[in-house]
N, C-alpha and C. Protein backbone atom coordinates (compact mmCIF):
# COMPACT_ATOMS: atom_id res chain seq x y z
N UNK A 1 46.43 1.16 18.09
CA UNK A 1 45.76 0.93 16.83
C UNK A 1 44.64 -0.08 16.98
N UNK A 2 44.27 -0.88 17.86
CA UNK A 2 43.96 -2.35 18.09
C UNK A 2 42.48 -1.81 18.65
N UNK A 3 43.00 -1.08 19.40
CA UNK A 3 41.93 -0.49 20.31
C UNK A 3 40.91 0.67 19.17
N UNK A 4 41.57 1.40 18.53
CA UNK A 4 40.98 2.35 17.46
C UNK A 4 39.44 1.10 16.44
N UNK A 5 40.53 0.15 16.34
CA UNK A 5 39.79 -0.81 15.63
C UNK A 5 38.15 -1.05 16.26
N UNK A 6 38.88 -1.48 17.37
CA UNK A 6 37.51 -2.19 18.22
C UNK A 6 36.50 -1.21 18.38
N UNK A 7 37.20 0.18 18.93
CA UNK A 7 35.72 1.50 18.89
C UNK A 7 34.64 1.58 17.41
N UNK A 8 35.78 1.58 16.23
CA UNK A 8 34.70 1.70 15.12
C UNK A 8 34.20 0.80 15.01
N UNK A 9 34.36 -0.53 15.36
CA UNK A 9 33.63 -1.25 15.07
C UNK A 9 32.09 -1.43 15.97
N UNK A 10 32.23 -0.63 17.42
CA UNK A 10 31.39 -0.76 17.98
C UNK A 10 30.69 0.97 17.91
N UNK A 11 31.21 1.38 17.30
CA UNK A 11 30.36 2.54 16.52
C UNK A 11 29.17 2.38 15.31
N UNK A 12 30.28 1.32 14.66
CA UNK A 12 29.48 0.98 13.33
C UNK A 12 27.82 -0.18 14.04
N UNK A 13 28.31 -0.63 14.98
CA UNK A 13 26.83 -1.90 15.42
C UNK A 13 26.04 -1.14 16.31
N UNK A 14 26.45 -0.09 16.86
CA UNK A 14 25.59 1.10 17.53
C UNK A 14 24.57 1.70 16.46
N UNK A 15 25.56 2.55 15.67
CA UNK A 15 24.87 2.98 13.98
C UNK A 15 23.69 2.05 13.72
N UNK A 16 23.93 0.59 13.54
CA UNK A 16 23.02 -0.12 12.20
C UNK A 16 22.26 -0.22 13.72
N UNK A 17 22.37 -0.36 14.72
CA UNK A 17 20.85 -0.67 15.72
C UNK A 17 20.11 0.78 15.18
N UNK A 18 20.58 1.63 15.36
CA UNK A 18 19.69 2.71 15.64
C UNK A 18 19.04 2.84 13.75
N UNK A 19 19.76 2.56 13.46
CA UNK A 19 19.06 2.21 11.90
C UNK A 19 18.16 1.71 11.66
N UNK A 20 18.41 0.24 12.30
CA UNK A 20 17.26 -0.70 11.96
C UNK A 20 15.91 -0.29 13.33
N UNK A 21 16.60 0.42 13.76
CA UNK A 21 14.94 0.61 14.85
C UNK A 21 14.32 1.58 14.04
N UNK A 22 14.69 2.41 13.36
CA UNK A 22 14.16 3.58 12.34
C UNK A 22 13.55 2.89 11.67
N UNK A 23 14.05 1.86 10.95
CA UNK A 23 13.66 1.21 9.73
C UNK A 23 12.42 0.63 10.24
N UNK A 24 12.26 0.05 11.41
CA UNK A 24 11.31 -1.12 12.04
C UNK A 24 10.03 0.15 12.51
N UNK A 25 10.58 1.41 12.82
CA UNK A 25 9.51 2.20 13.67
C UNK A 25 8.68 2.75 12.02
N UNK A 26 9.52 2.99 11.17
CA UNK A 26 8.26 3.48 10.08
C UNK A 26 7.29 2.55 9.45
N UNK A 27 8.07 1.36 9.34
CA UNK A 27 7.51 0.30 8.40
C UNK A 27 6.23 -0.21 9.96
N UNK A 28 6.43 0.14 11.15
CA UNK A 28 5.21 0.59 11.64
C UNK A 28 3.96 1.26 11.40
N UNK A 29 4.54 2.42 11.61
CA UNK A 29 3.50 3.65 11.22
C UNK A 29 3.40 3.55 9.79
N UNK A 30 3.90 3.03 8.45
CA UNK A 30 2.75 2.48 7.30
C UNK A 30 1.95 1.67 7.59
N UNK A 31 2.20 0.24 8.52
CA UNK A 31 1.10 -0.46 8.75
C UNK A 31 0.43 0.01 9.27
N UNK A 32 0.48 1.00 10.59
CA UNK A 32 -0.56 1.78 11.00
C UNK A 32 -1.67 2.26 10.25
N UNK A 33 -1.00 3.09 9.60
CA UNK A 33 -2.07 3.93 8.52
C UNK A 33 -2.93 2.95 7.92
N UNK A 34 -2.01 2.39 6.99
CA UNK A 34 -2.75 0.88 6.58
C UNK A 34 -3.98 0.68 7.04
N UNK A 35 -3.36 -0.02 8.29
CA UNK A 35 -4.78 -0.26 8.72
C UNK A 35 -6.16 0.40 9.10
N UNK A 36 -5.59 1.76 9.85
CA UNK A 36 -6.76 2.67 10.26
C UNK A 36 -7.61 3.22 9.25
N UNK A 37 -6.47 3.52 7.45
CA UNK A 37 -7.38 3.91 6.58
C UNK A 37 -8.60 2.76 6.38
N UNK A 38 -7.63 1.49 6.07
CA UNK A 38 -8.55 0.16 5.97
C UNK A 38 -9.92 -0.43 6.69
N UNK A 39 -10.09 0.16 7.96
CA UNK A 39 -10.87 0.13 9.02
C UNK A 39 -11.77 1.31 8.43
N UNK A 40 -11.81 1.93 8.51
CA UNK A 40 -12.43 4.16 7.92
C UNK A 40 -12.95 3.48 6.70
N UNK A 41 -11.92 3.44 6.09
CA UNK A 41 -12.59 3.59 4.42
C UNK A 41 -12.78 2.21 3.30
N UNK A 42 -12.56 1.09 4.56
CA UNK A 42 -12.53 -0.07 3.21
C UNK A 42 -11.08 -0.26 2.40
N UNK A 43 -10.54 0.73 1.85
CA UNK A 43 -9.66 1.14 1.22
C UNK A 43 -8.49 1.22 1.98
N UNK A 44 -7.66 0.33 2.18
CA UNK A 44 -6.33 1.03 2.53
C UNK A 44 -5.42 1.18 2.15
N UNK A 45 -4.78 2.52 2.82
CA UNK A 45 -3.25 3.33 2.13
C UNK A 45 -2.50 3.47 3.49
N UNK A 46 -1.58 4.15 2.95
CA UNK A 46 -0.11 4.58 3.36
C UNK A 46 -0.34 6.04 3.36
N UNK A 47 -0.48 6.84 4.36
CA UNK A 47 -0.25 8.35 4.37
C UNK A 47 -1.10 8.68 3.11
N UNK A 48 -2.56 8.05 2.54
CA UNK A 48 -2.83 8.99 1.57
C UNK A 48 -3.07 7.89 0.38
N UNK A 49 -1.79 7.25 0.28
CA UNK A 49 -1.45 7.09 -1.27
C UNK A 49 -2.05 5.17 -1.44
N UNK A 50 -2.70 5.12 -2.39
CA UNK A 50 -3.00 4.11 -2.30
C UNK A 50 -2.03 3.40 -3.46
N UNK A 51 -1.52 2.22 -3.27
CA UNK A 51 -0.97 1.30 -4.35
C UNK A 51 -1.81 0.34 -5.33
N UNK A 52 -1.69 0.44 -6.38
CA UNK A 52 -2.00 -0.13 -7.06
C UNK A 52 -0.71 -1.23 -8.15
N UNK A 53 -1.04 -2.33 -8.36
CA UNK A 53 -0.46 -3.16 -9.69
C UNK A 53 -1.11 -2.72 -10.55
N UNK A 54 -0.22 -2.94 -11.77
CA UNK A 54 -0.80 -2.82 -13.48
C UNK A 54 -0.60 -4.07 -13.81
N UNK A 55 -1.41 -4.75 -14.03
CA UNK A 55 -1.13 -5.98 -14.24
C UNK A 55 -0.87 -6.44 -16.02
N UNK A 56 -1.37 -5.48 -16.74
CA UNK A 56 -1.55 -5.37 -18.47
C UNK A 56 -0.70 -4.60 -18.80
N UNK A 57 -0.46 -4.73 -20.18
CA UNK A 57 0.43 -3.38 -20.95
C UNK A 57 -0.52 -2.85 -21.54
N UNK A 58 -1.17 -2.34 -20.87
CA UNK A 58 -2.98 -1.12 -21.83
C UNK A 58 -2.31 0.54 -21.88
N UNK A 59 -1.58 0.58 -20.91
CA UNK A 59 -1.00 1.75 -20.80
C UNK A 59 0.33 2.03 -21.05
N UNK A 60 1.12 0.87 -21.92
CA UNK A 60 3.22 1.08 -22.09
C UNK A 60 2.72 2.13 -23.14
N UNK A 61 3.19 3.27 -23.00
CA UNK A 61 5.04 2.59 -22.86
C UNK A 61 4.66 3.49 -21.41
N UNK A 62 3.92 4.41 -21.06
CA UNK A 62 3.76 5.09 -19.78
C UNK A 62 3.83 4.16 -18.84
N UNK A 63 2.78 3.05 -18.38
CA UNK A 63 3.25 2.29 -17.42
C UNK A 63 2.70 0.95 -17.89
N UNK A 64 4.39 0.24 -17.75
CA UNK A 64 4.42 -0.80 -18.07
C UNK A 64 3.71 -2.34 -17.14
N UNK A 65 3.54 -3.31 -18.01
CA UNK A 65 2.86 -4.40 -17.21
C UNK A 65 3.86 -5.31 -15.85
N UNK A 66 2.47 -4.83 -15.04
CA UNK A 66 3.53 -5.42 -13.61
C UNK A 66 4.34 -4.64 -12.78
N UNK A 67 4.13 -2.96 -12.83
CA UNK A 67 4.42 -1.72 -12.22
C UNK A 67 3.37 -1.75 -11.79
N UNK A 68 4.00 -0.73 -10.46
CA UNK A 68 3.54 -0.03 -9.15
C UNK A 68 3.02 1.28 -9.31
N UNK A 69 2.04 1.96 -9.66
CA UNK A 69 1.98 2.84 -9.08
C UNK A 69 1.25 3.30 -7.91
N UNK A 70 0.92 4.51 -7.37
CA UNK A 70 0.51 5.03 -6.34
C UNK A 70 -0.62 6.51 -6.82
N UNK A 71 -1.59 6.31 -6.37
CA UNK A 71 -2.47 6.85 -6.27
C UNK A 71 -3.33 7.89 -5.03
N UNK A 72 -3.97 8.70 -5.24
CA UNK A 72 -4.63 9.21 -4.24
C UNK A 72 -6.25 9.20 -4.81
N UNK A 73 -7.38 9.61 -3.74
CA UNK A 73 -8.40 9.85 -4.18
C UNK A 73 -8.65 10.82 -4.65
N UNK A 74 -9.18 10.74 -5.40
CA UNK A 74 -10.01 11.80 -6.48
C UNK A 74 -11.59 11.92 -6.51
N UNK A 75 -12.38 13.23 -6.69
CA UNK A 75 -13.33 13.47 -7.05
C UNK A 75 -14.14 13.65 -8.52
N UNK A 76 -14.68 13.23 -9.05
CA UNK A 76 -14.96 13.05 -10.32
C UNK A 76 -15.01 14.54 -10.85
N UNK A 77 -15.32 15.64 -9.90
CA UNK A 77 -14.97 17.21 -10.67
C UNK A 77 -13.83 17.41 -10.39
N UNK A 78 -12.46 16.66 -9.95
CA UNK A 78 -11.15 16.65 -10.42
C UNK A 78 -10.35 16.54 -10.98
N UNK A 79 -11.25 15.42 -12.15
CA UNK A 79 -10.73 14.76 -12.83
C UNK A 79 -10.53 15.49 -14.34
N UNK A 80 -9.44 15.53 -15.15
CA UNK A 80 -9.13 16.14 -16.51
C UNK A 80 -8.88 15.36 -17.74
N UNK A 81 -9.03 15.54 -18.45
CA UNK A 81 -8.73 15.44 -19.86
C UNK A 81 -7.34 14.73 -19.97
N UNK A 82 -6.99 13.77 -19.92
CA UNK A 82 -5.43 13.42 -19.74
C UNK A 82 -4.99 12.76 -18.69
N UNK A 83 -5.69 12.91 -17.56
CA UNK A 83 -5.13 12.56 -16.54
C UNK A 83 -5.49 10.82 -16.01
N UNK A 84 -4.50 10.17 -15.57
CA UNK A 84 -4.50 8.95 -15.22
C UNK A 84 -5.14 8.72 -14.10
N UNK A 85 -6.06 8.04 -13.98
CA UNK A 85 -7.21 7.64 -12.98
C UNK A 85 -7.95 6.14 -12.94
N UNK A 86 -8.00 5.99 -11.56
CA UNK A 86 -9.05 4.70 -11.66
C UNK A 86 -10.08 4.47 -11.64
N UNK A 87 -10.30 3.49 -12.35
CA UNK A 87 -12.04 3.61 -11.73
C UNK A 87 -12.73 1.73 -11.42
N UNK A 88 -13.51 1.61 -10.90
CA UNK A 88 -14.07 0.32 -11.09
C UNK A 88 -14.48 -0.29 -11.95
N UNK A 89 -14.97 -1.45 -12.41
CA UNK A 89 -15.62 -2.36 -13.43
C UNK A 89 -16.23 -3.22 -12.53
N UNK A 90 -17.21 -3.82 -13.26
CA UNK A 90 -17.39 -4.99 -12.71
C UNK A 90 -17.25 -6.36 -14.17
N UNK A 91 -17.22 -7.35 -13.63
CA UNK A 91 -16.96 -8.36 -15.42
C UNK A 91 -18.06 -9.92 -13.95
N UNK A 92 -18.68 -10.24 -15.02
CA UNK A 92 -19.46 -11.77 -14.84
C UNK A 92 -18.33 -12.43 -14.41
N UNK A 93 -18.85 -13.38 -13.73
CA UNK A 93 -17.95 -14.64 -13.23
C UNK A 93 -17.49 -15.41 -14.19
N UNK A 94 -16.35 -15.97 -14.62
CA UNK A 94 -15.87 -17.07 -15.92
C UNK A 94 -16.53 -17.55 -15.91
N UNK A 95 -17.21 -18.45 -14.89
CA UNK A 95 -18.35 -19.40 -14.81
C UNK A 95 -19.23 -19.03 -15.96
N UNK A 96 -19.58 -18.19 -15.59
CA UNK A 96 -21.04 -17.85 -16.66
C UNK A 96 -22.33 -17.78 -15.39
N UNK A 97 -21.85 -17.51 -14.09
CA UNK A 97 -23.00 -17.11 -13.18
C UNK A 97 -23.22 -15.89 -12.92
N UNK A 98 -24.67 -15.53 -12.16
CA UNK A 98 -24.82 -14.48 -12.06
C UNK A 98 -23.84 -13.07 -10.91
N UNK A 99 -22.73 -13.51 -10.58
CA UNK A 99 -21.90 -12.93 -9.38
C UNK A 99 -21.22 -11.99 -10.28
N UNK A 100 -20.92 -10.77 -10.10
CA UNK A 100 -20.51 -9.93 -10.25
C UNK A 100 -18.53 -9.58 -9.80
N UNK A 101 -17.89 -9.52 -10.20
CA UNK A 101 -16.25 -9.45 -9.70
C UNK A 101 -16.20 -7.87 -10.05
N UNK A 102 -15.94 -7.30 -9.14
CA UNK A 102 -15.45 -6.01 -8.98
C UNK A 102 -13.68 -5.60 -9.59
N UNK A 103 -12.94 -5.30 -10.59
CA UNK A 103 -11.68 -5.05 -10.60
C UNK A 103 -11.76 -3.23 -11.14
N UNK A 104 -10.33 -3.22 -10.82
CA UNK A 104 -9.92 -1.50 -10.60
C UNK A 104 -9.00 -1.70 -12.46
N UNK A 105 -9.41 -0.23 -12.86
CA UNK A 105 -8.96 -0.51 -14.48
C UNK A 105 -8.26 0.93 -14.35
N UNK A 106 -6.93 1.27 -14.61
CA UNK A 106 -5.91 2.03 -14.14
C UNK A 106 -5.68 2.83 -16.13
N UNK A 107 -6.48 3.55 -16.47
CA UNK A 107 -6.51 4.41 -17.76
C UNK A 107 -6.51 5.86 -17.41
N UNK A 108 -6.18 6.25 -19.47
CA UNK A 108 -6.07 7.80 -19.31
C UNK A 108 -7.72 8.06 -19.45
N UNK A 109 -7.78 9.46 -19.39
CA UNK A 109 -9.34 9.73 -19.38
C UNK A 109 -9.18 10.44 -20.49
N UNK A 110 -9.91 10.11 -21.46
CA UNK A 110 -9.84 10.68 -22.95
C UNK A 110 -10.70 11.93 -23.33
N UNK A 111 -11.96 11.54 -22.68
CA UNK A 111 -12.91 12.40 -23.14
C UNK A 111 -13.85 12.78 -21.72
N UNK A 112 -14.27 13.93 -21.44
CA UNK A 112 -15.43 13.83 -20.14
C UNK A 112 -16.42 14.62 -20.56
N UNK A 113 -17.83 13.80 -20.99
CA UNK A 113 -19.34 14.61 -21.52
C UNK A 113 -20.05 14.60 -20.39
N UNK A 114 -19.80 15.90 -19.18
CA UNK A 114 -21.20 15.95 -18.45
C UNK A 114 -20.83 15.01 -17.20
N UNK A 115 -21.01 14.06 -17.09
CA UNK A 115 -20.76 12.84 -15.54
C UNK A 115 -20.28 12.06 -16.53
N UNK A 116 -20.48 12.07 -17.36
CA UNK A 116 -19.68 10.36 -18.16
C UNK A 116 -18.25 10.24 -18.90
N UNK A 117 -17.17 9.50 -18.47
CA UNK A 117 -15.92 9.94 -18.84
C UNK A 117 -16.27 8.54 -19.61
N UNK A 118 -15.03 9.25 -20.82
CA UNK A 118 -14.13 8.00 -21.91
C UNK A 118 -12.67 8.05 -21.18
N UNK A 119 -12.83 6.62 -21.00
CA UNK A 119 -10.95 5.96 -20.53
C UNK A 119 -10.56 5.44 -21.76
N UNK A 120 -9.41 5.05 -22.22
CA UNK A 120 -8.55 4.63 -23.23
C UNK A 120 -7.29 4.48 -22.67
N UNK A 121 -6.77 2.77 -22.84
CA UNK A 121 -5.15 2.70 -22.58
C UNK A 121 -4.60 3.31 -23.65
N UNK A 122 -2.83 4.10 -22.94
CA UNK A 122 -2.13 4.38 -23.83
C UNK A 122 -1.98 3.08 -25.27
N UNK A 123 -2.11 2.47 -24.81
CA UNK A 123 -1.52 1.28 -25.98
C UNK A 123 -2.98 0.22 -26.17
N UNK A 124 -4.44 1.04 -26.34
CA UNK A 124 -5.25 0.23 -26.36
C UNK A 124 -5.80 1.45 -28.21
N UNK A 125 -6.50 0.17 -28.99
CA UNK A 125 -6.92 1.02 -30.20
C UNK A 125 -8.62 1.58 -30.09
N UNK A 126 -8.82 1.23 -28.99
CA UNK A 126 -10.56 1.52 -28.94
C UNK A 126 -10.64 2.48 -27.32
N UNK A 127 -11.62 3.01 -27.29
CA UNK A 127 -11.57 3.58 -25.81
C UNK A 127 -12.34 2.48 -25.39
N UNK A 128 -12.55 2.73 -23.47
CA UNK A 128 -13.37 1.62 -22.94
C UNK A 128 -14.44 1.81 -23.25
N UNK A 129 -15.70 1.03 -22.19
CA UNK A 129 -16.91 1.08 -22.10
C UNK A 129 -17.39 2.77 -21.71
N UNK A 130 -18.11 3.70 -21.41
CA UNK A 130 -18.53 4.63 -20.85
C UNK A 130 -18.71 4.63 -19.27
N UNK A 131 -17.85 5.26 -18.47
CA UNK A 131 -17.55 5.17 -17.36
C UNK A 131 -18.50 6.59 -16.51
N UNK A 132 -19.31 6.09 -15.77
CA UNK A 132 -20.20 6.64 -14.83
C UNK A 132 -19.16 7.61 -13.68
N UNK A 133 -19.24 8.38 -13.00
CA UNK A 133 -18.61 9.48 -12.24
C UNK A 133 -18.48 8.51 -11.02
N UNK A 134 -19.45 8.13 -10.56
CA UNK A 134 -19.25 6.91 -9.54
C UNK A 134 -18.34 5.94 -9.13
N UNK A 135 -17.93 6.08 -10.18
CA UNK A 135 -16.63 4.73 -10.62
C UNK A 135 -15.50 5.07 -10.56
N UNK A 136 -15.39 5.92 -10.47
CA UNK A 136 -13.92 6.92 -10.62
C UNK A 136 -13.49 7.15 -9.19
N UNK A 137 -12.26 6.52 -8.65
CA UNK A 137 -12.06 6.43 -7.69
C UNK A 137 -10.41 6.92 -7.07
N UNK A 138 -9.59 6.48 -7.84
CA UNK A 138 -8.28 7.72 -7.48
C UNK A 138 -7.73 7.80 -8.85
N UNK A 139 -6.74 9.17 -8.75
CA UNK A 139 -5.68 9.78 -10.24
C UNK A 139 -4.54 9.19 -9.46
N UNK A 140 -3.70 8.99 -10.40
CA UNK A 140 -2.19 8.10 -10.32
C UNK A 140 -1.26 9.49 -10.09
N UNK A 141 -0.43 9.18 -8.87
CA UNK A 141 0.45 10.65 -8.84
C UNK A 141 2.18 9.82 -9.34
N UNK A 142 2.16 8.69 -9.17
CA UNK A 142 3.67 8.19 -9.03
C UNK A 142 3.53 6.50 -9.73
N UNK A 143 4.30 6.26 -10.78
CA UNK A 143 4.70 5.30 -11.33
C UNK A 143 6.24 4.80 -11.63
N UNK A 144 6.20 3.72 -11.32
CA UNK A 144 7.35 2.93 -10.61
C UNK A 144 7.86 2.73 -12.01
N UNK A 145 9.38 2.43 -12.00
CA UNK A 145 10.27 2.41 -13.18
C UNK A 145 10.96 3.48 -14.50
């Protein structure tokens, strides 16, 4: 019986090695990607998918403030009526200088006239500014929670 003991137990620390080398070899090959997209495109992802934070509730009850979702790129003749997408902004420095801050604004697309889309958060009462085709940079495939 003593002996039965000791095998599973050295079954079970065999198991979690070969586990944790799995675990250690993918969480590789994401940083991989990571990086090579990051290097290529500025932009880096994971197999594709880029992550994004929501840092606002513009969009609850769909996705709430301080969720994950995941994104891919998109082409501005991809883009639909409904569909969740990012795009850029730029906003002035607090300062009040002339520097420009680039942030990513994670809305539905309400309306599209021609190249120019209307964004609107689920939980916002006005749509945004008028968003240029340029700006539009990935649709949201996966949201966390």
């Amino acid at each position: 019986m003593q002996g039965g003991k000791r095998e599973m137990r050295t079954v079970i620390k065999k198991t979690g090695k070969i586990i944790e080398l799995v675990l250690f070899l993918i969480c590789g090959l994401c940083f991989l990607s990571c990086l090579i997209t990051g290097i290529r495109t500025g932009k880096p992802s994971v197999f594709g998918f880029r992550p994004f934070f929501v840092m606002t509730g513009s969009m609850e009850p769909t996705i709430y403030a301080r969720s994950l979702v995941l994104a891919v790129p998109v082409s501005p003749d991809e883009v639909s009526e409904g569909d969740i997408v990012t795009y850029t902004r730029t906003a002035k420095d607090v300062g009040g200088g002339h520097v420009r801050i680039p942030f990513t604004v994670v809305h539905r697309v309400r309306e599209i006239k021609g190249d120019v889309f209307i964004f609107q958060g689920d939980n916002e009462s006005e749509p945004d500014p008028p968003v240029r085709a340029e700006q539009i940079g990935y649709r949201v495939v996966w949201i966390s929670g």
